[in-house]
N, C-alpha and C. Protein backbone atom coordinates (compact mmCIF):
# COMPACT_ATOMS: atom_id res chain seq x y z
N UNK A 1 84.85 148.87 115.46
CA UNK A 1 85.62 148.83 116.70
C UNK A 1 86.91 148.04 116.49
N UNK A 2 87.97 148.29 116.99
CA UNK A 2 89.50 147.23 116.90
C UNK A 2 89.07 146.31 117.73
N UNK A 3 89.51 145.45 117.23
CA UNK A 3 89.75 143.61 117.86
C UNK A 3 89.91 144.00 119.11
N UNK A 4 89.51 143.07 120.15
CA UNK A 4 89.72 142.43 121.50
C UNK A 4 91.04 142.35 121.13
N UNK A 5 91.78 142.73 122.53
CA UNK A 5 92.83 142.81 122.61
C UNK A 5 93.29 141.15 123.14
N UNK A 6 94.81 141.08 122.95
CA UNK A 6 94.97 139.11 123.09
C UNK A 6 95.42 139.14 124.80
N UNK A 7 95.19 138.27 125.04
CA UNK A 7 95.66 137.90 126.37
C UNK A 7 97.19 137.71 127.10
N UNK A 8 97.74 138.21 127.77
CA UNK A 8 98.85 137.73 128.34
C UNK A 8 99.22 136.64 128.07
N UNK A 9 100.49 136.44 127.07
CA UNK A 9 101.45 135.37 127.17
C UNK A 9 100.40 134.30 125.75
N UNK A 10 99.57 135.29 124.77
CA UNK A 10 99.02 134.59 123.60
C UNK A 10 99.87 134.79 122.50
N UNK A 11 99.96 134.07 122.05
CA UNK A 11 101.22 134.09 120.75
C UNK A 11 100.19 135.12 119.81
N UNK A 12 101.29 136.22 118.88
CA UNK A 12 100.72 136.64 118.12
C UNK A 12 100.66 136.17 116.69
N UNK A 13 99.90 136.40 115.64
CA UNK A 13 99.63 135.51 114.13
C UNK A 13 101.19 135.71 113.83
N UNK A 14 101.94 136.85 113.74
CA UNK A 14 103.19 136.22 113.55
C UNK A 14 104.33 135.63 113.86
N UNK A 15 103.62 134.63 115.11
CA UNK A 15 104.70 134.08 115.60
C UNK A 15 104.31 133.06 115.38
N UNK A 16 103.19 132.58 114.70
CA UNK A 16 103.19 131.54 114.09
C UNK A 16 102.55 131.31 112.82
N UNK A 17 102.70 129.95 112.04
CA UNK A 17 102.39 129.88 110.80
C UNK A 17 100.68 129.20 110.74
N UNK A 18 100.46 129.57 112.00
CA UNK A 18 98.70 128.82 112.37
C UNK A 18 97.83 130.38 113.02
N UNK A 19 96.92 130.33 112.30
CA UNK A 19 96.13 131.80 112.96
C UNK A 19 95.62 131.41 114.14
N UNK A 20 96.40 132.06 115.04
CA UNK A 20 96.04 132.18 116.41
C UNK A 20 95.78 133.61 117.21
N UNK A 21 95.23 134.24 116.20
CA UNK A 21 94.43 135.90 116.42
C UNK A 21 93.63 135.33 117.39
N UNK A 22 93.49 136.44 118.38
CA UNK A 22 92.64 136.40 119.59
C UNK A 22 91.36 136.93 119.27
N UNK A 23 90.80 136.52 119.04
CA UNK A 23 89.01 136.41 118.73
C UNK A 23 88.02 136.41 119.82
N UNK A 24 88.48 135.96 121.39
CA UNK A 24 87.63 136.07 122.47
C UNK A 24 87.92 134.79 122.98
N UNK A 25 87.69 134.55 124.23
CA UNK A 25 88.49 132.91 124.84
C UNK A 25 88.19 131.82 124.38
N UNK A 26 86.55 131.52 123.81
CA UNK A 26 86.50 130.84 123.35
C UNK A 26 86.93 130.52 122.01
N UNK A 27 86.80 131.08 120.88
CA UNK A 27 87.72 131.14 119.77
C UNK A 27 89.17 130.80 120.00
N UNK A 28 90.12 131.01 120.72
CA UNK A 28 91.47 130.90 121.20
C UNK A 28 91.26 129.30 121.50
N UNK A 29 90.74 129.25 122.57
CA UNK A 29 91.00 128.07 122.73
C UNK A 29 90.23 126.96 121.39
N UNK A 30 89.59 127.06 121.03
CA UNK A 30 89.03 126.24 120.07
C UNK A 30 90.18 126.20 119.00
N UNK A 31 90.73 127.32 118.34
CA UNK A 31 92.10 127.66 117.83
C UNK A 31 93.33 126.68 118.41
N UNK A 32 93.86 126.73 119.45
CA UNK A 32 95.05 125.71 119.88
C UNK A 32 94.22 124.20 120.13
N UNK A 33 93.51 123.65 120.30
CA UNK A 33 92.80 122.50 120.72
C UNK A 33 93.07 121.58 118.49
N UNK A 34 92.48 122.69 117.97
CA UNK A 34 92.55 122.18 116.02
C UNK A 34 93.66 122.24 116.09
N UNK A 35 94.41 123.04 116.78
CA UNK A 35 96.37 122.80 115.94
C UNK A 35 96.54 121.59 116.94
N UNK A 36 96.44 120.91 117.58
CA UNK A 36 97.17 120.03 118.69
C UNK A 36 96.41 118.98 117.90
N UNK A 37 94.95 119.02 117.47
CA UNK A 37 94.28 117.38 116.80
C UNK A 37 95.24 117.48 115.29
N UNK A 38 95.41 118.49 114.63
CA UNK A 38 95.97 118.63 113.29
C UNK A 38 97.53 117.77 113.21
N UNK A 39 97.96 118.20 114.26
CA UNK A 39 99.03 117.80 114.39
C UNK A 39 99.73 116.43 114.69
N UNK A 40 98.80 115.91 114.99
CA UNK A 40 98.67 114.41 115.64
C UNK A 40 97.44 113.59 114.63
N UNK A 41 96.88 114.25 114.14
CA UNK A 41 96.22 112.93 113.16
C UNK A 41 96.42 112.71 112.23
N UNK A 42 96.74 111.30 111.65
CA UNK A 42 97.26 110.63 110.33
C UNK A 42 96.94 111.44 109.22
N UNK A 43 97.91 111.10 108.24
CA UNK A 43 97.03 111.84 107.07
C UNK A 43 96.07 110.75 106.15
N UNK A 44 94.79 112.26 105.43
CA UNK A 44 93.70 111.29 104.84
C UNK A 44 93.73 110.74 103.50
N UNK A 45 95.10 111.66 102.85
CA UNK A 45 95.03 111.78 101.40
C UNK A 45 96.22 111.25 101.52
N UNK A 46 96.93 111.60 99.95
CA UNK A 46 97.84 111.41 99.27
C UNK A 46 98.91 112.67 99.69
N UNK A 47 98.15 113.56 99.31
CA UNK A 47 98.66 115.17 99.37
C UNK A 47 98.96 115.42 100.63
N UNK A 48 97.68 114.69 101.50
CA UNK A 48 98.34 115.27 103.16
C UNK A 48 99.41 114.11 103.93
N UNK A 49 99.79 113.06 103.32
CA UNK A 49 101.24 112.11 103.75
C UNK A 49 101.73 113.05 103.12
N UNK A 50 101.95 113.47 101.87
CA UNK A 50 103.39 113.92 101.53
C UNK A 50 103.36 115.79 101.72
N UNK A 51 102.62 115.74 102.58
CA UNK A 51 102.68 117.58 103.34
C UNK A 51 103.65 117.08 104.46
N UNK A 52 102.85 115.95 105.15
CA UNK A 52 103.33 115.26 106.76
C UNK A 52 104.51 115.00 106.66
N UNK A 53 105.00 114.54 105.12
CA UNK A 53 106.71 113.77 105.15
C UNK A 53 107.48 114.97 104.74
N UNK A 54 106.90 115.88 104.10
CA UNK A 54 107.73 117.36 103.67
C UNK A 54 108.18 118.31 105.47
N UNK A 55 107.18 118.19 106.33
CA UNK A 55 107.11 118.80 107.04
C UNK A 55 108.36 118.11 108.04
N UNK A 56 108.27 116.84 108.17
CA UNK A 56 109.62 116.13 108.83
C UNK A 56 110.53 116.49 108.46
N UNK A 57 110.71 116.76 107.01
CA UNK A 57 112.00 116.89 106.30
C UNK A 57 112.34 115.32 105.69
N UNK A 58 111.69 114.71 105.12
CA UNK A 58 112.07 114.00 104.73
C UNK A 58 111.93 113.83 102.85
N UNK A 59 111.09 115.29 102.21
CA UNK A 59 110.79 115.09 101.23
C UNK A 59 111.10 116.75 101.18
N UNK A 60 112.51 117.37 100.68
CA UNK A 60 112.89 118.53 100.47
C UNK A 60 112.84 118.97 99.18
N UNK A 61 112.93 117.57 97.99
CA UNK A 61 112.50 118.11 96.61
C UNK A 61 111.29 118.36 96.32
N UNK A 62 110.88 119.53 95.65
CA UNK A 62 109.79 119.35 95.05
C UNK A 62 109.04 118.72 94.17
N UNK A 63 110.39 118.15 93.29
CA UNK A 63 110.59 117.32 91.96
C UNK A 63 109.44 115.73 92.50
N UNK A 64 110.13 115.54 93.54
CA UNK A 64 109.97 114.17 94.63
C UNK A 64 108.57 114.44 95.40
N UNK A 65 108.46 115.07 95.74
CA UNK A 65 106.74 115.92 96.40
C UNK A 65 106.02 115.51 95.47
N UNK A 66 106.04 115.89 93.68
CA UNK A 66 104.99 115.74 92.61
C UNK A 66 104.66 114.82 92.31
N UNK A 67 106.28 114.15 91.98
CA UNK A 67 105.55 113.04 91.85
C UNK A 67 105.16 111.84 92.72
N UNK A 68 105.53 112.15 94.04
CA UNK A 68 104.65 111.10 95.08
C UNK A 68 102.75 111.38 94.67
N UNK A 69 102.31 112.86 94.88
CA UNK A 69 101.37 112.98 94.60
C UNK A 69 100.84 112.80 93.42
N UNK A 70 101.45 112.31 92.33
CA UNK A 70 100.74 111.70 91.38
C UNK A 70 100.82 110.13 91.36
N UNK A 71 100.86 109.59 92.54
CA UNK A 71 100.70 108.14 92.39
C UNK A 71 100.35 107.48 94.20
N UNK A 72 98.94 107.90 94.19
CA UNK A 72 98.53 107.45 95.06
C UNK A 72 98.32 105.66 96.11
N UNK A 73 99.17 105.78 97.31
CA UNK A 73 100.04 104.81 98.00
C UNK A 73 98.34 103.73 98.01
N UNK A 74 97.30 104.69 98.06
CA UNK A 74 96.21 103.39 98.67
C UNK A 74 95.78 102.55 97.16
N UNK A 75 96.07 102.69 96.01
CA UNK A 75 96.04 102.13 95.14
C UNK A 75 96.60 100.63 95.61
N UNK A 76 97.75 100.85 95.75
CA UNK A 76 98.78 99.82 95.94
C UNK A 76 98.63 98.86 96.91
N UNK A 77 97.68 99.22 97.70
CA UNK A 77 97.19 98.60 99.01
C UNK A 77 96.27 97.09 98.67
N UNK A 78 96.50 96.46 99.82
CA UNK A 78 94.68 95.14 99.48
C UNK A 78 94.09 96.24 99.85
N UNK A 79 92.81 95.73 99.43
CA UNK A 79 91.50 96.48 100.00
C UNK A 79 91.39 96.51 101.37
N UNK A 80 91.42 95.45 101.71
CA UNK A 80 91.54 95.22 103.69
C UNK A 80 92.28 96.27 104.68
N UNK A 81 93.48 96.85 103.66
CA UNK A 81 94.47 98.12 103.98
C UNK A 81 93.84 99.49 103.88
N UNK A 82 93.19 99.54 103.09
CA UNK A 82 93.13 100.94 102.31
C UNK A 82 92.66 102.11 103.26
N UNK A 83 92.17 101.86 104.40
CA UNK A 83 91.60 102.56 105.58
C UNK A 83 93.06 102.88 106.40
N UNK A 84 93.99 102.21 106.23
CA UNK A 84 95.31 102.54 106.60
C UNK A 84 96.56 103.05 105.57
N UNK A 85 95.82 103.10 103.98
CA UNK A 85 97.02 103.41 103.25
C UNK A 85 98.07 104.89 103.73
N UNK A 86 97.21 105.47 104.70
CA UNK A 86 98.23 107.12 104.41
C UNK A 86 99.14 106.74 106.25
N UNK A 87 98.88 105.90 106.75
CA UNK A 87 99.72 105.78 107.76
C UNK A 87 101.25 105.87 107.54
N UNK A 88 101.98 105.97 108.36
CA UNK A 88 103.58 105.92 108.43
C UNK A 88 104.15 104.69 109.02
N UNK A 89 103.80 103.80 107.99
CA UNK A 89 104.24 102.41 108.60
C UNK A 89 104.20 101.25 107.44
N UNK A 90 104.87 100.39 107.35
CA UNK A 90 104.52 99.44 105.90
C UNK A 90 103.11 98.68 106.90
N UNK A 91 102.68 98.47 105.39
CA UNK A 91 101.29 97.46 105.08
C UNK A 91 101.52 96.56 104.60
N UNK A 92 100.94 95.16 105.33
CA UNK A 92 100.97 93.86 104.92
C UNK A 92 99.94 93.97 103.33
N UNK A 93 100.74 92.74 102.51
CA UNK A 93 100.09 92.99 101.41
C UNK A 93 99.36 91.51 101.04
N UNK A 94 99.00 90.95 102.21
CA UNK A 94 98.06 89.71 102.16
C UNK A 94 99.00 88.63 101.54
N UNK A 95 100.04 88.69 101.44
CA UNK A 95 100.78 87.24 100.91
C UNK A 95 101.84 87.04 101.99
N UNK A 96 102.12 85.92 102.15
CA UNK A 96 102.82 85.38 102.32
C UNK A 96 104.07 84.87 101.69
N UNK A 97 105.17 84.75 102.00
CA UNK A 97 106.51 84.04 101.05
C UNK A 97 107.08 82.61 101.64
N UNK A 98 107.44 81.61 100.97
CA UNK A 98 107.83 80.36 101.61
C UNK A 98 109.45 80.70 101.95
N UNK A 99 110.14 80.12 102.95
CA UNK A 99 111.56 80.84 102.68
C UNK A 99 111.80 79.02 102.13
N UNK A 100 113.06 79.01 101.44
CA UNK A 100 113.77 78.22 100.59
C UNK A 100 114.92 77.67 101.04
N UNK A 101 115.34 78.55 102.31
CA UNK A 101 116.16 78.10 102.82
C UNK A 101 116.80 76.77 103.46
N UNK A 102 117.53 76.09 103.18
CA UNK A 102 117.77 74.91 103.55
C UNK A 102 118.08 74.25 105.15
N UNK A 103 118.03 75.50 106.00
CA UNK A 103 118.62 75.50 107.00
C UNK A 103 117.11 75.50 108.04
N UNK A 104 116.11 75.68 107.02
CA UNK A 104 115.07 75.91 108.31
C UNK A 104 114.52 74.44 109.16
N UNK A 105 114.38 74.85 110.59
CA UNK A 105 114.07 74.00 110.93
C UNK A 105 112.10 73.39 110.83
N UNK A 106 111.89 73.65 110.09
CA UNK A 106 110.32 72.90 109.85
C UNK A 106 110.12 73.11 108.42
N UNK A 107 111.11 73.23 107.50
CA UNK A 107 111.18 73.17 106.77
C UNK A 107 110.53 74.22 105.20
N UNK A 108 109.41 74.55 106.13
CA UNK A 108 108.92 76.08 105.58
C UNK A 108 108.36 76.79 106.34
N UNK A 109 108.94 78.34 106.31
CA UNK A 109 109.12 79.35 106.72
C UNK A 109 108.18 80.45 105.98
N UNK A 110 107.60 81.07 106.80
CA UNK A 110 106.59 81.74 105.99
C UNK A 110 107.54 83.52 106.62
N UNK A 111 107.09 84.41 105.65
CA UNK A 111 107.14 85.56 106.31
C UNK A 111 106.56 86.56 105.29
N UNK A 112 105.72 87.83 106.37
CA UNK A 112 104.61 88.62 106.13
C UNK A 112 105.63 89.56 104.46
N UNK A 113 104.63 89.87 103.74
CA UNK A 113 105.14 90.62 102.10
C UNK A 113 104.69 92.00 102.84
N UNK A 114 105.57 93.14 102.62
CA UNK A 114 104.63 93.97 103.23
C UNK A 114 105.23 95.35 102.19
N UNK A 115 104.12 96.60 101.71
CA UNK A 115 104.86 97.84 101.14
C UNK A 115 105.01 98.34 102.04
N UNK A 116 106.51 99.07 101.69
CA UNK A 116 107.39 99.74 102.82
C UNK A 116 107.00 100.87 103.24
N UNK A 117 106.95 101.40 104.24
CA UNK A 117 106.28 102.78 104.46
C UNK A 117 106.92 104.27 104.04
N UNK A 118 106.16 104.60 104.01
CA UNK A 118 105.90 105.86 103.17
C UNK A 118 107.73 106.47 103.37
N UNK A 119 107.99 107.09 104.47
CA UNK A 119 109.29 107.45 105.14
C UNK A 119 110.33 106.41 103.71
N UNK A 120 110.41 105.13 104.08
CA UNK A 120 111.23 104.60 102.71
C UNK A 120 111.61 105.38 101.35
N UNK A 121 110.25 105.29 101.18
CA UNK A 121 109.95 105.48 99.59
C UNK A 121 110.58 106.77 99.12
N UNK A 122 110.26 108.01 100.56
CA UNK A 122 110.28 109.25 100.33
C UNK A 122 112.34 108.99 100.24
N UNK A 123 112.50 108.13 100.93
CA UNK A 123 114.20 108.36 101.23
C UNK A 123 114.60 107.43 99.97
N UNK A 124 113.86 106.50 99.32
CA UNK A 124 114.27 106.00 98.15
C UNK A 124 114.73 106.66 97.10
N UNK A 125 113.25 107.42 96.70
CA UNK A 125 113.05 108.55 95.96
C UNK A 125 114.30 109.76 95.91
N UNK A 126 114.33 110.23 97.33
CA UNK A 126 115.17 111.42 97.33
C UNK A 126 116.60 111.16 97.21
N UNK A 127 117.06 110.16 97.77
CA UNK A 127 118.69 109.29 97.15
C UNK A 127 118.61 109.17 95.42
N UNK A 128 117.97 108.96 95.13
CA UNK A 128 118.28 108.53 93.46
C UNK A 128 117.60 110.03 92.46
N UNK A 129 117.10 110.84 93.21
CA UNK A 129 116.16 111.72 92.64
C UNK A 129 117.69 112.43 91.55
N UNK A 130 118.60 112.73 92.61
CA UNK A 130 120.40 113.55 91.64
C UNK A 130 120.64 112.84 90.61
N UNK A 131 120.50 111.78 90.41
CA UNK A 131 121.12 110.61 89.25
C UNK A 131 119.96 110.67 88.63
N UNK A 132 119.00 110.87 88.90
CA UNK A 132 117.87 110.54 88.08
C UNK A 132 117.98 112.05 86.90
N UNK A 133 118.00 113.39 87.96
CA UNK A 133 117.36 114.46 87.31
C UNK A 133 119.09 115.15 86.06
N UNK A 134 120.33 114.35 86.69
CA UNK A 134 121.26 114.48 86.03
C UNK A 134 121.97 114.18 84.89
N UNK A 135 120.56 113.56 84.31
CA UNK A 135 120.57 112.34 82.63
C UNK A 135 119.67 113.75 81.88
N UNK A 136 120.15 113.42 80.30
CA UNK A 136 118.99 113.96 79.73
C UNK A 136 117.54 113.34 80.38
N UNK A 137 116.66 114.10 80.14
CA UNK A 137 115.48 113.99 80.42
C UNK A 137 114.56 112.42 79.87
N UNK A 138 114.10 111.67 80.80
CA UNK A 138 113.95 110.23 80.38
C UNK A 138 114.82 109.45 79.69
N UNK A 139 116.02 109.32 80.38
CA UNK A 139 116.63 108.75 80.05
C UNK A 139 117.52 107.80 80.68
N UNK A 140 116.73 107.66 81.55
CA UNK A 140 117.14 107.16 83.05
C UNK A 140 116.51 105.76 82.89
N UNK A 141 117.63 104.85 83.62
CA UNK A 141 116.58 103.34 84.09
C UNK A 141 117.19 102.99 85.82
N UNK A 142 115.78 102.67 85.93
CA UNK A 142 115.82 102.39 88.01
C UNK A 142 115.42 100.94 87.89
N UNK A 143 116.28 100.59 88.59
CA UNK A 143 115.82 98.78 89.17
C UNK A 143 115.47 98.75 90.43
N UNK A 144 114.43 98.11 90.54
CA UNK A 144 113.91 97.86 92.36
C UNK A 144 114.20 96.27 92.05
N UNK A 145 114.76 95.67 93.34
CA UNK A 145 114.74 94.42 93.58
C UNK A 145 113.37 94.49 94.42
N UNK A 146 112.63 93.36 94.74
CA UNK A 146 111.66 93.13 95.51
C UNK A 146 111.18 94.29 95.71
N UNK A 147 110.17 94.33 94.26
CA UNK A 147 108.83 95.62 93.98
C UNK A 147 108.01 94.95 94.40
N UNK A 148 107.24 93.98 95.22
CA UNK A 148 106.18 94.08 95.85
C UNK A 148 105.02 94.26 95.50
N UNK A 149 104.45 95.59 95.66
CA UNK A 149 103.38 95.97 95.22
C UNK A 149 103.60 96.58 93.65
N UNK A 150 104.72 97.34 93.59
CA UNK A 150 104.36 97.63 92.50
C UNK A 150 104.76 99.69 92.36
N UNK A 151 104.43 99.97 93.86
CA UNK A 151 104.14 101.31 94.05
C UNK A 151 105.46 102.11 93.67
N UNK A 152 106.64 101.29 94.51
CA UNK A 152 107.74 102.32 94.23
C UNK A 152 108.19 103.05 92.82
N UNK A 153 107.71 101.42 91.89
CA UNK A 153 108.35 101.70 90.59
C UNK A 153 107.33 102.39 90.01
N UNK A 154 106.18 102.65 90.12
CA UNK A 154 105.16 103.91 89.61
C UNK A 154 105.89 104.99 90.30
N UNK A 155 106.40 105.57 91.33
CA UNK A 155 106.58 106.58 91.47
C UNK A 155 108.14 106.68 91.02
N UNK A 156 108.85 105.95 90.72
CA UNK A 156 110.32 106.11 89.98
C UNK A 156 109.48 106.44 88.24
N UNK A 157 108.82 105.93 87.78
CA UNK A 157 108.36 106.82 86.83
C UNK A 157 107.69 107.79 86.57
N UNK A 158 107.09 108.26 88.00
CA UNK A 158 106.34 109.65 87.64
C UNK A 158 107.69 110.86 87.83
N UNK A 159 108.25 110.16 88.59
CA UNK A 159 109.60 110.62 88.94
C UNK A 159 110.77 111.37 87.63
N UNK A 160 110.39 110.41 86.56
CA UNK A 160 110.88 111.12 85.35
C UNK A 160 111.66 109.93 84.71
N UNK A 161 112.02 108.62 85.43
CA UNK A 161 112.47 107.68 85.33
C UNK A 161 112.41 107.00 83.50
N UNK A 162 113.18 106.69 82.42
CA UNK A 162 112.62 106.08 81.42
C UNK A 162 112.23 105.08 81.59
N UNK A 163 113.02 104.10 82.55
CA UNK A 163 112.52 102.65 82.69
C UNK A 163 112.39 102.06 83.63
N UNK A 164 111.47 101.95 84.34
CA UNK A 164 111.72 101.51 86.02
C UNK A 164 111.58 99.73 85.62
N UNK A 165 112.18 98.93 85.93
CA UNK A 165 112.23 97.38 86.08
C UNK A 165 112.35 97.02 87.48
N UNK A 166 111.38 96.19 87.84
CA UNK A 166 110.92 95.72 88.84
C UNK A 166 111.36 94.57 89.25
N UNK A 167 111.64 93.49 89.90
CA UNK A 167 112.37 92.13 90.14
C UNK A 167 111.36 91.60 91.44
N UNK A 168 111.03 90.53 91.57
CA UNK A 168 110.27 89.80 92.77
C UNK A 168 110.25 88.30 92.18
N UNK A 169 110.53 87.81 93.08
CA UNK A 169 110.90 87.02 93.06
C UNK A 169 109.60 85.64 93.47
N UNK A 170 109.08 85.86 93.84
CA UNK A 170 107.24 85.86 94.52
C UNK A 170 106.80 86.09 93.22
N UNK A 171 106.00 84.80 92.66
CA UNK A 171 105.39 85.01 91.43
C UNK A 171 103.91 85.61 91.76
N UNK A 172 103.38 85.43 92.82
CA UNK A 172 102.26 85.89 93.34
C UNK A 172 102.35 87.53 93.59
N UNK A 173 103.41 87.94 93.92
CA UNK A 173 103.50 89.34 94.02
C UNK A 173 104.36 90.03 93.15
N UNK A 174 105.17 89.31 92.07
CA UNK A 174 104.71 89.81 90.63
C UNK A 174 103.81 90.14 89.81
N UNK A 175 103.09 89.01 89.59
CA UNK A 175 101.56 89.52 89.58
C UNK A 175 100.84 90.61 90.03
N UNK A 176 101.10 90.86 91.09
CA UNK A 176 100.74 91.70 91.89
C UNK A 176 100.76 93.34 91.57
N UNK A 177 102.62 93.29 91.24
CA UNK A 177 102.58 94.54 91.08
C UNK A 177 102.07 94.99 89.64
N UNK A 178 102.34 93.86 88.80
CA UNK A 178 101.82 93.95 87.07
C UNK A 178 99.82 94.88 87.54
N UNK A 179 99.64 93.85 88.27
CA UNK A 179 98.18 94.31 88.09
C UNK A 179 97.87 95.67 88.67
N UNK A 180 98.40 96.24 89.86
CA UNK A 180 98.73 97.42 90.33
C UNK A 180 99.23 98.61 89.11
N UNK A 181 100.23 98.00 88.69
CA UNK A 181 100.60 99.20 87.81
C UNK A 181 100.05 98.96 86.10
N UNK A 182 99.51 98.25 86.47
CA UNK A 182 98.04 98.59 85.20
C UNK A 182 97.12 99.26 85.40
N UNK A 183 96.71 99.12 86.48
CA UNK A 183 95.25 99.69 86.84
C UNK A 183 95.51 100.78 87.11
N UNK A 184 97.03 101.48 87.62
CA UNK A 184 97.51 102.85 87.95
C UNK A 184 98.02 103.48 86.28
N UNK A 185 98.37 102.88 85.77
CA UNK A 185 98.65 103.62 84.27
C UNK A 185 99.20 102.50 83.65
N UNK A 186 98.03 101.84 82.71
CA UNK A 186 98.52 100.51 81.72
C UNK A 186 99.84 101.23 80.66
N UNK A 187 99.99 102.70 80.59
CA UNK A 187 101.12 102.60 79.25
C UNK A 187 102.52 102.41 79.81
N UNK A 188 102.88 102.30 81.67
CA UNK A 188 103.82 101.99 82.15
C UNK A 188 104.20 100.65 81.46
N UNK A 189 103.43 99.46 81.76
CA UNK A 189 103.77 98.32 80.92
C UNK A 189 103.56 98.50 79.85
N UNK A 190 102.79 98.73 79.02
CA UNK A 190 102.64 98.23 77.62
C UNK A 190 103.76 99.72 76.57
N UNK A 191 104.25 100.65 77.58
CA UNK A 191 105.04 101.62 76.53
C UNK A 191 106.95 100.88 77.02
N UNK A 192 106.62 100.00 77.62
CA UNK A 192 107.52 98.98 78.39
C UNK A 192 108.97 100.11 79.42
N UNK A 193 108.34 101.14 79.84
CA UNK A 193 108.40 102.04 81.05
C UNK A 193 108.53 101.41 82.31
């Protein structure tokens, strides 16, 4: 028998990029109810932030797409985070910094260390991606001032980067990122990448 015919004023499958074939009312509606939760809930992975940041437009290379997805953001996270690594927002990274400043009034100044959110990274990435991909091939060096965790400069080298150098100034979150980007690929440091 041919399909149930769709209802007055139901979008047809090609008017959109979500199958919304009319299947019978209940199917339909069960159909728009998954695109409206899909659409609105965080992503769980790696792959589904950088679908979510492609889909904004904020990640138009593909070059920049790959290698976000080969260097997963909840690595980089405390553990205390990691239930929030795929959010769109920076994450506190459990330290604290003293400020040095001479001007403060109590004399030390604390303020939260945090990796920058995802949106950043993707606009980090995609600004330097032309200079990067416009060298012979690895032959490139990227400096991050205040690497933090550690994350950006793993993905400036999956990126194609020869030498990503990192700067922090926070010996505690030097550390930090050393141990991060060991545990994410020890030949970054030790091929001195």
């Amino acid at each position: 028998p041919p399909p149930p015919a769709r209802p007055p004023g139901a979008p047809s499958p090609a008017s959109s990029q979500f199958d919304l074939s009319w299947t019978g009312p209940g199917q339909y509606l069960t159909n728009v109810v998954d695109l409206a939760r899909d659409a609105t809930a965080p992503p769980t992975s790696m792959d589904e932030l950088v679908d979510a940041l492609q889909r904004e437009g904020r990640l138009p290379t593909p070059q920049v797409r790959a290698a976000l997805r080969r260097v997963d953001r909840r690595a980089f996270v405390p553990a205390d985070q990691r239930n929030s690594a795929y959010e769109m927002r920076p994450l506190a990274l459990s330290y604290r910094t003293e400020c040095f400043t001479p001007t403060c009034d109590h004399g030390k100044r604390v303020a939260d260390a945090t990796i920058s959110s995802p949106s950043y990274h993707a606009a980090a990435l995609e600004f330097l991606y032309p200079a990067l991909s416009s060298r012979p091939p690895n032959s490139a060096t990227v400096l991050d001032v205040g690497c933090g965790s550690g994350y950006l400069l793993a993905a400036f080298a999956a990126l194609g980067a020869r030498a990503a150098h990192g700067v922090e100034y926070a010996p505690d979150l030097a550390k930090l990122a050393e141990s991060n980007l060991r545990a994410h690929d020890a030949a970054l440091l030790d091929g001195g990448r």
